[in-house]
Each structure stands twice: as structure tokens, then as C-alpha cells.
C-alpha atoms as a PDB file:
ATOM      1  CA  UNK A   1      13.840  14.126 -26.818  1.00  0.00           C
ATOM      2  CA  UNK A   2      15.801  15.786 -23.860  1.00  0.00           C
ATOM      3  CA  UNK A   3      16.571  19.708 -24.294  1.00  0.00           C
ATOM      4  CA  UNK A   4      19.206  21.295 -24.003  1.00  0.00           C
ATOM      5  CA  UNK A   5      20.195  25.409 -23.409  1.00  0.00           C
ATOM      6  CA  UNK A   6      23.290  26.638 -24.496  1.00  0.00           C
ATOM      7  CA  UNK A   7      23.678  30.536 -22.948  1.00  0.00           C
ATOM      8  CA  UNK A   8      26.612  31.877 -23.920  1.00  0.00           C
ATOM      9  CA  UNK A   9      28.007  35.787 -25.115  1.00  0.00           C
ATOM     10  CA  UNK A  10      29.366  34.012 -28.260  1.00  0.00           C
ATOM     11  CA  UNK A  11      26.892  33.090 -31.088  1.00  0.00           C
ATOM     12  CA  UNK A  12      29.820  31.588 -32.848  1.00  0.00           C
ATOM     13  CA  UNK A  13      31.126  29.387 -29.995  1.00  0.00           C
ATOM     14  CA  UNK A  14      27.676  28.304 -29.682  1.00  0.00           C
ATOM     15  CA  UNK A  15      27.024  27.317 -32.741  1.00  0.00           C
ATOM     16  CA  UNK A  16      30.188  24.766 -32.067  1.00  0.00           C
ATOM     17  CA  UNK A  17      28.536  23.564 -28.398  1.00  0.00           C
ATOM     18  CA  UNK A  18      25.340  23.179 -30.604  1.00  0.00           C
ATOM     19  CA  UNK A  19      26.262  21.096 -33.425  1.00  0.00           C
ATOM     20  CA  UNK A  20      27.962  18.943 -30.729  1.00  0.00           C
ATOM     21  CA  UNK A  21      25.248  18.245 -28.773  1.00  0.00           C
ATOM     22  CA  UNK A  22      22.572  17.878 -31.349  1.00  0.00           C
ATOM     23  CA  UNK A  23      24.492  15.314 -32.975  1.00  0.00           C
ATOM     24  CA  UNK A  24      24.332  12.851 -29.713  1.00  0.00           C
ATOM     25  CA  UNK A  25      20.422  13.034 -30.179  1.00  0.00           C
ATOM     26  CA  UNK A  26      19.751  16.206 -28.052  1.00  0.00           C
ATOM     27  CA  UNK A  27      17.325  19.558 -29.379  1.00  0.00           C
ATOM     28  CA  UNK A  28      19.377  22.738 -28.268  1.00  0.00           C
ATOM     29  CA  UNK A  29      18.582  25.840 -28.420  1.00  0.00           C
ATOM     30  CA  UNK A  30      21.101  28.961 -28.061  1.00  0.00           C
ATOM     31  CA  UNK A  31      20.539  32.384 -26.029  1.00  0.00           C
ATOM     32  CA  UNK A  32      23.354  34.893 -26.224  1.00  0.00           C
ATOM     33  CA  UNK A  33      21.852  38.300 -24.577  1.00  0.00           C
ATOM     34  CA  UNK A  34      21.930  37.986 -20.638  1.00  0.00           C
ATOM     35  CA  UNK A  35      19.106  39.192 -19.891  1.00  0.00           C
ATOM     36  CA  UNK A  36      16.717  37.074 -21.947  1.00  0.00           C
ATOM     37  CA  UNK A  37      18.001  34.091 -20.327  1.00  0.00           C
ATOM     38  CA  UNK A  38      16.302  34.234 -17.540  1.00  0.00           C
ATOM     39  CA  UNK A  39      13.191  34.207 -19.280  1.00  0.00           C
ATOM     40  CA  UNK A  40      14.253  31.639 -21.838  1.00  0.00           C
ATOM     41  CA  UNK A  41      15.161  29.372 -18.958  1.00  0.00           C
ATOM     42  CA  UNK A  42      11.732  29.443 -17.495  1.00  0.00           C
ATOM     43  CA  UNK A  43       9.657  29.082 -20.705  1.00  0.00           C
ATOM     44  CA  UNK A  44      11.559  26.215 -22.190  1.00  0.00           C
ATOM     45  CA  UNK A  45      12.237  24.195 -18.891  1.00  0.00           C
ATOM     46  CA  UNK A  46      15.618  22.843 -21.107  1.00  0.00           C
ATOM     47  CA  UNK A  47      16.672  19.516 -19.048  1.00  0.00           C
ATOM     48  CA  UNK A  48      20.051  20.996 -18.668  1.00  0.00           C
ATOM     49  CA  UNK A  49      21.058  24.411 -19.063  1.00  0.00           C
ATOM     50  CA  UNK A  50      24.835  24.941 -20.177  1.00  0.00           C
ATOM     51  CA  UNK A  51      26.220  29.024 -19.114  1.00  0.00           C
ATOM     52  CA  UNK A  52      29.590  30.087 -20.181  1.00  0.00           C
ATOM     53  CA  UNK A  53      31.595  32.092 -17.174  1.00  0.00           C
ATOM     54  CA  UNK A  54      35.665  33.742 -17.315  1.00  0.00           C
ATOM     55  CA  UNK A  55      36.977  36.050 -14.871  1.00  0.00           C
ATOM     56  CA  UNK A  56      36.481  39.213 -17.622  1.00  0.00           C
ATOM     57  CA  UNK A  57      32.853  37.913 -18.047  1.00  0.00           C
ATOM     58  CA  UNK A  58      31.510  36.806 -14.649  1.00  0.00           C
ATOM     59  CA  UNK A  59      28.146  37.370 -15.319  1.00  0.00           C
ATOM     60  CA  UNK A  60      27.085  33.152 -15.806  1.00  0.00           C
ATOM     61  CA  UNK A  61      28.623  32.836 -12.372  1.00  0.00           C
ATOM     62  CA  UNK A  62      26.174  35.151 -11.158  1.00  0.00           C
ATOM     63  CA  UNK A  63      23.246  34.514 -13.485  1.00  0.00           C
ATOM     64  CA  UNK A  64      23.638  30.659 -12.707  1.00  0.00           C
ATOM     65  CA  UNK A  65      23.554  31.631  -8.754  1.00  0.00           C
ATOM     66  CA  UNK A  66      20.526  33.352  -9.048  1.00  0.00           C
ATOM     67  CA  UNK A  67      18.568  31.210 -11.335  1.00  0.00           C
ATOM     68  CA  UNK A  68      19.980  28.374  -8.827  1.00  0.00           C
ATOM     69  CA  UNK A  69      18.214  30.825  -6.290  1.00  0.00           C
ATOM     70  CA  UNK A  70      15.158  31.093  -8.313  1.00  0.00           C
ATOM     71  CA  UNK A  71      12.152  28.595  -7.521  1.00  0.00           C
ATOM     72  CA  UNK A  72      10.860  28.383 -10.560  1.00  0.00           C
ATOM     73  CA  UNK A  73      14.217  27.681 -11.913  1.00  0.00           C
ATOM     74  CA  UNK A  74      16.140  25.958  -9.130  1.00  0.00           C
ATOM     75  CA  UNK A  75      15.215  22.489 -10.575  1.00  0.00           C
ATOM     76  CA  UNK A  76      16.920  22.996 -13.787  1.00  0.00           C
ATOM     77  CA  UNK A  77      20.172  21.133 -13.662  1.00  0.00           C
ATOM     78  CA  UNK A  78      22.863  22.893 -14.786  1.00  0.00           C
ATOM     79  CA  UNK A  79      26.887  22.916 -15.975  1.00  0.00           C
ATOM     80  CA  UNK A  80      28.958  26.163 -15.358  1.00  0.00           C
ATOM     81  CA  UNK A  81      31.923  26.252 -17.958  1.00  0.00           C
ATOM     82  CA  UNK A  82      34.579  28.557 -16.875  1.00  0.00           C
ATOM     83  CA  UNK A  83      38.131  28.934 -17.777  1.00  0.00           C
ATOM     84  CA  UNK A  84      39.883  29.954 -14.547  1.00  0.00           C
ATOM     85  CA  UNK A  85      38.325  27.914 -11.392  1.00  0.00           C
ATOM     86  CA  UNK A  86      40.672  26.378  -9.059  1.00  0.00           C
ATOM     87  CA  UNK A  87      39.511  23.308  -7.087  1.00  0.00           C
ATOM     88  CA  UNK A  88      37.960  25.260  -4.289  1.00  0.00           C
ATOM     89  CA  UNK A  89      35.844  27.171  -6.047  1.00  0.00           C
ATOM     90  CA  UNK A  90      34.622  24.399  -8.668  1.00  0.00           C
ATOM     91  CA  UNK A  91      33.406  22.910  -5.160  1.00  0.00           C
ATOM     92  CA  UNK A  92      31.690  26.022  -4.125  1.00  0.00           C
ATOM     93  CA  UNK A  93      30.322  26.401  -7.606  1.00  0.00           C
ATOM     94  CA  UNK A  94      28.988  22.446  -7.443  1.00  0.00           C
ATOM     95  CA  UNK A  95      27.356  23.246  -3.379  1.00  0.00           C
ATOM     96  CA  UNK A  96      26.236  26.874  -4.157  1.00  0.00           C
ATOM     97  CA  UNK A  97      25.644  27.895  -7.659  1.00  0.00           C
ATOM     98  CA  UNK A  98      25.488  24.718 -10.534  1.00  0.00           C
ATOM     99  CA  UNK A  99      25.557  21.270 -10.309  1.00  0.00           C
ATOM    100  CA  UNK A 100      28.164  20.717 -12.268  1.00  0.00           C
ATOM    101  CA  UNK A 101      31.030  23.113 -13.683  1.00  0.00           C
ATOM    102  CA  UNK A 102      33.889  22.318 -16.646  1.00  0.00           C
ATOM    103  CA  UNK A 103      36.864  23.732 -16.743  1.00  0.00           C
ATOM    104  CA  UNK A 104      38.394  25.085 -19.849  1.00  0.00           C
ATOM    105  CA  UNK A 105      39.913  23.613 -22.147  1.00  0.00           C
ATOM    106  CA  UNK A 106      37.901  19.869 -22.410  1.00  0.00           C
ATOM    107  CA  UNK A 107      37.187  17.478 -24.690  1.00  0.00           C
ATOM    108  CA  UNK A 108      33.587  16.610 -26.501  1.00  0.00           C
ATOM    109  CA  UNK A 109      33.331  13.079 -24.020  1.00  0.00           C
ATOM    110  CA  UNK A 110      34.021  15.895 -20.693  1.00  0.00           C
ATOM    111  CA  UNK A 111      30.851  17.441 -22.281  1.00  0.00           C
ATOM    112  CA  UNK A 112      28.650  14.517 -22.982  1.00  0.00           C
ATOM    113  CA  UNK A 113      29.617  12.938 -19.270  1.00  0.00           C
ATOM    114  CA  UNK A 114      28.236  15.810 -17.262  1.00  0.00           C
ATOM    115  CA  UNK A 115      24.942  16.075 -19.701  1.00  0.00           C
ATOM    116  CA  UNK A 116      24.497  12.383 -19.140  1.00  0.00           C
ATOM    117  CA  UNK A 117      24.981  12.469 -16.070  1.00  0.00           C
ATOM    118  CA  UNK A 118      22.324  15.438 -15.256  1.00  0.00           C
ATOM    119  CA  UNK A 119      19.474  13.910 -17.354  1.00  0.00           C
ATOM    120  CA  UNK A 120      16.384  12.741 -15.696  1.00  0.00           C
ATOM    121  CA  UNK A 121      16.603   8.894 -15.593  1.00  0.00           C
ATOM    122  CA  UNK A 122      13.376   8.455 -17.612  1.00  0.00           C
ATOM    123  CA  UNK A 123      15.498   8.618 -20.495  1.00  0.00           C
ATOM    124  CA  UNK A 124      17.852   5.992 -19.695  1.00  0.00           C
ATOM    125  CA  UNK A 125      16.000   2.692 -19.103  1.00  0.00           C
ATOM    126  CA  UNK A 126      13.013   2.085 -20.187  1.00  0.00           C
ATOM    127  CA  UNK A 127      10.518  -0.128 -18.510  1.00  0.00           C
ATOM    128  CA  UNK A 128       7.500  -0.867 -21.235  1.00  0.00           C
ATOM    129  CA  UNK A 129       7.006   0.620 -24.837  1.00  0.00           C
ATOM    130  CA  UNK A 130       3.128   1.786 -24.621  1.00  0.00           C
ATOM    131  CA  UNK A 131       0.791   2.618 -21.670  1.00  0.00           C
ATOM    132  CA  UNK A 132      -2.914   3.837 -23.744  1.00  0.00           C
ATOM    133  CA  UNK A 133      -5.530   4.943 -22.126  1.00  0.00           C
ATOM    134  CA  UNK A 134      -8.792   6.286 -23.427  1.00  0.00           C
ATOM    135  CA  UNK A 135      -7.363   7.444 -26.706  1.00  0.00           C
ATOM    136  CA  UNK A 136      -3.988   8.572 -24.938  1.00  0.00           C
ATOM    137  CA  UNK A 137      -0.809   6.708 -26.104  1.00  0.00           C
ATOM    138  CA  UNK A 138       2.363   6.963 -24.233  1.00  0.00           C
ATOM    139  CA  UNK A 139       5.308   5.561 -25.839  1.00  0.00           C
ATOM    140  CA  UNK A 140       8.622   5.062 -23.250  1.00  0.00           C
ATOM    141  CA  UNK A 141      10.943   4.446 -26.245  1.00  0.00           C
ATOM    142  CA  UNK A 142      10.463   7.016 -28.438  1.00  0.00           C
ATOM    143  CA  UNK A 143       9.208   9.882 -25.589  1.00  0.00           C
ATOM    144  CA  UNK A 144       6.743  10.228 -27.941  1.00  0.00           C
ATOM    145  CA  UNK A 145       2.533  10.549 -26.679  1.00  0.00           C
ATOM    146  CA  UNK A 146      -0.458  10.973 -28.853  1.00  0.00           C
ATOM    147  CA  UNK A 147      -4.322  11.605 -28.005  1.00  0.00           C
ATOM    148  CA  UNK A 148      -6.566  10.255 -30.336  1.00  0.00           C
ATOM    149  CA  UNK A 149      -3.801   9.995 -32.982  1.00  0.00           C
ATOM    150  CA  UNK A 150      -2.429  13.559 -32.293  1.00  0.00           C
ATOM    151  CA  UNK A 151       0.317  14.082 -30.911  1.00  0.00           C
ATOM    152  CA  UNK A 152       0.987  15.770 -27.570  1.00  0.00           C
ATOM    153  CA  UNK A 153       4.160  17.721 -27.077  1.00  0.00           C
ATOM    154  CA  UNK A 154       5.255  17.884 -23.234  1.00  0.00           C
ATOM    155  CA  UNK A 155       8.187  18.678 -21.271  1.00  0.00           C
ATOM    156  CA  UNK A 156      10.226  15.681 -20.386  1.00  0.00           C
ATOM    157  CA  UNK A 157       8.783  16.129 -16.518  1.00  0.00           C
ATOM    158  CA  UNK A 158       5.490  16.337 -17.569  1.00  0.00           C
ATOM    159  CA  UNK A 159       6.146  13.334 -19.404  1.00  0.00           C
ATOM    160  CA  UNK A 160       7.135  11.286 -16.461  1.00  0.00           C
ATOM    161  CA  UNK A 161       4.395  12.647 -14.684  1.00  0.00           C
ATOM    162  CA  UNK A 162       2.046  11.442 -17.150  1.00  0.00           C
ATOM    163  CA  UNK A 163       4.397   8.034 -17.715  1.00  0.00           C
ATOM    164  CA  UNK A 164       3.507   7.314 -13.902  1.00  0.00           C
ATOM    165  CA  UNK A 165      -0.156   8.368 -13.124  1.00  0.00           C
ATOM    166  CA  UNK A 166      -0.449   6.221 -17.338  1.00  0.00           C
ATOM    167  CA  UNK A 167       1.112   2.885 -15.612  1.00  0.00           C
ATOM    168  CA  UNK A 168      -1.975   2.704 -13.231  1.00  0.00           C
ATOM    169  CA  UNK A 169      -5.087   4.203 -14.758  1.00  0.00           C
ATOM    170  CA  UNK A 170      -7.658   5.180 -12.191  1.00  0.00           C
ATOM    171  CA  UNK A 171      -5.239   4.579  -9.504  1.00  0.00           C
ATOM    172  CA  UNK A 172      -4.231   8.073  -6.969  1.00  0.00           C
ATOM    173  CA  UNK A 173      -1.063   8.728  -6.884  1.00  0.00           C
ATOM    174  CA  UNK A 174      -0.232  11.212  -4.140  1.00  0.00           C
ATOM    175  CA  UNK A 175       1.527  14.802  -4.795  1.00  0.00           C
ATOM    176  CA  UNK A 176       4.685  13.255  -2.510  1.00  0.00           C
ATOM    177  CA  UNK A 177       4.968  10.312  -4.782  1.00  0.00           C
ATOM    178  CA  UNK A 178       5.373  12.762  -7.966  1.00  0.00           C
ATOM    179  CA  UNK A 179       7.734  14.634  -6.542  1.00  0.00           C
ATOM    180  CA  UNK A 180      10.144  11.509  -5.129  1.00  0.00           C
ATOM    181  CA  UNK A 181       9.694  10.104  -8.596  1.00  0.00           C
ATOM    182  CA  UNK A 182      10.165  13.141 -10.629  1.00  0.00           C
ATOM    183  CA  UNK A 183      12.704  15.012  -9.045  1.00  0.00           C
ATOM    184  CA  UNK A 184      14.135  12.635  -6.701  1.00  0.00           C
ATOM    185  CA  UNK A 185      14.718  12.465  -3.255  1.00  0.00           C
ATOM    186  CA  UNK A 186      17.031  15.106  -3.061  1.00  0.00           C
ATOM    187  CA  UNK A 187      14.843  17.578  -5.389  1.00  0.00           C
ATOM    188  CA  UNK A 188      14.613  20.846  -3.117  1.00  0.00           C
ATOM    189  CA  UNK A 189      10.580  20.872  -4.695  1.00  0.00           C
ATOM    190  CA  UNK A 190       7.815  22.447  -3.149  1.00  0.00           C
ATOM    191  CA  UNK A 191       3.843  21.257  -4.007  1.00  0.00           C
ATOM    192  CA  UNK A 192       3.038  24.309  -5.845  1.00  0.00           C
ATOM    193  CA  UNK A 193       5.728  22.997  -8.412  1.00  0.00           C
ATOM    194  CA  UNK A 194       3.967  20.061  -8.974  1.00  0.00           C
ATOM    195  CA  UNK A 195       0.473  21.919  -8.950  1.00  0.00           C
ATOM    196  CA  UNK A 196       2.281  23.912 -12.092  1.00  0.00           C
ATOM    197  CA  UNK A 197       3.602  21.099 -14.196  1.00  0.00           C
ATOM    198  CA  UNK A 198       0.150  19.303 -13.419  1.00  0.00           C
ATOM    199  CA  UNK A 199      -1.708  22.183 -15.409  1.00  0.00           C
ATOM    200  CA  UNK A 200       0.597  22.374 -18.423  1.00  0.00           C
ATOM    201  CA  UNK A 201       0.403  18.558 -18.309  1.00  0.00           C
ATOM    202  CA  UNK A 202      -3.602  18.887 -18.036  1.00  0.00           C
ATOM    203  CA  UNK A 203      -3.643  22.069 -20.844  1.00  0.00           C
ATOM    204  CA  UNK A 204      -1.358  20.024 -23.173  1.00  0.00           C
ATOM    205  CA  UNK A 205      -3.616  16.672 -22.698  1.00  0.00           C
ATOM    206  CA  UNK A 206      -7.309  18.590 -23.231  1.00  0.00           C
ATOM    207  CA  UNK A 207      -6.508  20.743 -26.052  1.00  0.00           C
ATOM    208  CA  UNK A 208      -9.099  20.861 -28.964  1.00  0.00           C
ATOM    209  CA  UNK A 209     -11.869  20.661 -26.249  1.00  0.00           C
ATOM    210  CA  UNK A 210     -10.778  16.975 -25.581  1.00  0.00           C
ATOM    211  CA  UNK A 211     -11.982  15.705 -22.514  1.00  0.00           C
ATOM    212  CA  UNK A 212     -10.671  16.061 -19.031  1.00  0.00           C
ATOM    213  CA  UNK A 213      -9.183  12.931 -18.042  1.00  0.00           C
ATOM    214  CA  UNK A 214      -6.370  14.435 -15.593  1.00  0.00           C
ATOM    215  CA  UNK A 215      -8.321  13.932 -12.301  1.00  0.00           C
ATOM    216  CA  UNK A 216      -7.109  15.908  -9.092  1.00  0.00           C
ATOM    217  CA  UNK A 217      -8.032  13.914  -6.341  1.00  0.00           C
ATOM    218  CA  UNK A 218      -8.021  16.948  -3.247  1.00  0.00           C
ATOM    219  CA  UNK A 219      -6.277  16.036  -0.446  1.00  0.00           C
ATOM    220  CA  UNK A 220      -5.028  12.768  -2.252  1.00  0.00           C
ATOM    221  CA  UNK A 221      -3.311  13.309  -5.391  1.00  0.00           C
ATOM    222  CA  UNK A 222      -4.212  12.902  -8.866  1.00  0.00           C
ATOM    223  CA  UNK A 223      -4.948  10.201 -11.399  1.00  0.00           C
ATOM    224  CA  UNK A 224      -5.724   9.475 -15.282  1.00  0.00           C
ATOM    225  CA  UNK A 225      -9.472   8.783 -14.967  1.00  0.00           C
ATOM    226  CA  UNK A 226     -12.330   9.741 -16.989  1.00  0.00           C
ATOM    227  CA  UNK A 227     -14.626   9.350 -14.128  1.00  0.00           C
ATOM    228  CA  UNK A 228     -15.886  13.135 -12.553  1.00  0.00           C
ATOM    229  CA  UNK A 229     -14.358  14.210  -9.575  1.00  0.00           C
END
């Protein structure tokens, strides 16, 4: 299920954005103190990350600049709402500082448009229901994936990650591959991102003792395999 975080000064105005979003079939979670978002961000990897900015309370504008800054947060696409932009600076704030930004006041479809629009593909067409593998089950339908009748919760990159090495068991696929298909080709990535996600992916896969099948091919890539290295 995509994620979605919600920071925002206002617990109750929150609570509103929250119960909106959750009932299109999103998990949200809220953060109102400023200075656990950062944190929050970066352990929860949300799939977009709403902030709240006004002229009297500029602090989003500048927390979503430097998370936007941040390389461990940079890939986290993200919608600015403000109350007070003119059309200059909602272009600035689109180039520079979030992806997206809504202006104050808009409507519930405004909302679900941008967070559409900013979700990682894998969740809008399907290709096949079930890749399995060695006791692993990935289901593309219901984001779902299960070892040995357990399930596995991952974050929804690691779960295209695993989606695409799943497709082709055995088979390499290279670090630059990952990255095109994950994040796109405009993703400003580096390799060590994909070196990160590909030990939560592994850590989340082998837990229990549960063999090693996540295979890191040096100088090639990785693959599902349960052959040694």
C-alpha cells in the first residue's frame, strides 16, 4: 500500500488531510513537531511527503529545501501546501525545493491529482499477479510478498526492486538498470542508494535465519539466486 506523510504544526488539520487520504486507499501517518520530521522522513521512506508552509510559518519552505537537499531524502517526492505563493515562486518552489506545491484554499480532487501523480508507477499498472521463487511469493496486485507463507513487509522501492530482479530468477540485473527502473531516468540517485535499499531488501527477505537468496553479483549487479556467490 503506498505511504503517505502528512507534516504539519496542526494535529487537528491533520487529522482532516488524514482521513482524506486514507480513505482513497493510502496508510498516512502524521508528524507535527519540526524537528522530528526529518527523522521521520528518513525512517519511514513515505512515497510522498505532504509539508504545510504560510508566510507566519515558513519553516516547511525551508525544511522541504533542505530535505530536497538531503541525499538520503532527496528522492522522496514531495507537495508544498502554502497559502500565499504567487506564480513565480510556485515555479521556484517546483525547480528548487518540492515537486509539487498547492495553493490554499483547494479542493479534495487538487489533493488526490498531485499524490497520483507523484506515486511510483508500480502501483498503477500491473503487469502479472505472482512471481515465486524458492518459497518467496510476490504478488503485483495486492503489493503484498510472503516467504515461506510469511509475510514480508517492504518499502514500496524495495518492492520494485524485488518485483524486477523476481521476473527473472537467476538472471543479473545491473545496479544502472535498478536505478532507471526504480527511480527513473530523471532520479538524481547515486549507487550507494541502491547499495542501501538492497540491504533492507536483503534484511527484510532473510529474517528468521532464512536463507540468503539476494545474490550481489560484484562488478555486475545482483540477482534472486540461491546459488553461492
Amino acid at each position: 500500500m503506498p505511504s503517505v506523510l502528512i507534516a504539519h504544526k496542526s494535529e487537528r488539520a491533520a487529522d482532516v488531510f488524514k482521513n482524506t487520504i486514507q480513505s482513497w486507499g493510502y496508510e498516512v501517518a502524521i508528524v507535527t513537531e519540526r524537528d522530528a520530521i526529518p527523522a521521520k522522513v528518513n525512517s519511514q521512506r513515505p512515497d510522498v511527503l505532504i509539508l504545510n508552509s504560510t508566510s507566519d510559518e515558513p519553516s516547511g519552505l525551508n525544511l522541504s529545501r533542505d530535505l530536497k537537499m538531503n541525499e538520503f531524502t532527496s528522492t522522496i517526492p514531495s507537495i508544498l501546501i502554502a497559502a500565499d505563493f504567487d506564480e513565480g515562486e510556485i515555479a521556484v518552489t517546483q525547480e528548487r525545493i518540492a515537486n509539487d506545491c498547492l495553493i490554499s484554499p483547494f479542493t479534495t480532487d487538487d489533493l488526490k491529482n498531485k499524490i497520483d501523480a507523484l506515486l511510483p508507477k508500480m502501483f498503477e499498472t500491473p503487469e502479472h499477479q505472482t512471481y515465486e521463487y524458492e518459497g518467496v511469493v510476490v504478488n503485483t496486485v495486492t503489493y503484498r510478498v510472503k516467504r515461506d507463507g510469511v509475510a514480508v513487509h517492504l518499502t514500496p522501492k524495495c518492492f520494485k526492486i524485488l518485483t524486477l530482479l523476481m521476473r527473472q530468477p537467476t538472471h543479473v540485473i545491473s545496479r544502472e538498470e535498478l536505478m532507471r527502473e526504480v527511480w527513473g531516468t530523471d532520479g538524481n540517485v547515486e549507487k550507494r542508494t541502491i547499495d542501501v535499499h538492497i540491504k533492507r531488501l536483503r534484511s527484510s527477505l532473510n529474517k528468521n535465519g532464512a536463507r540468503n537468496i539476494l545474490r550481489t553479483v560484484r562488478g555486475a549487479g545482483y540477482s534472486i539466486d540461491v546459488n553461492p556467490v
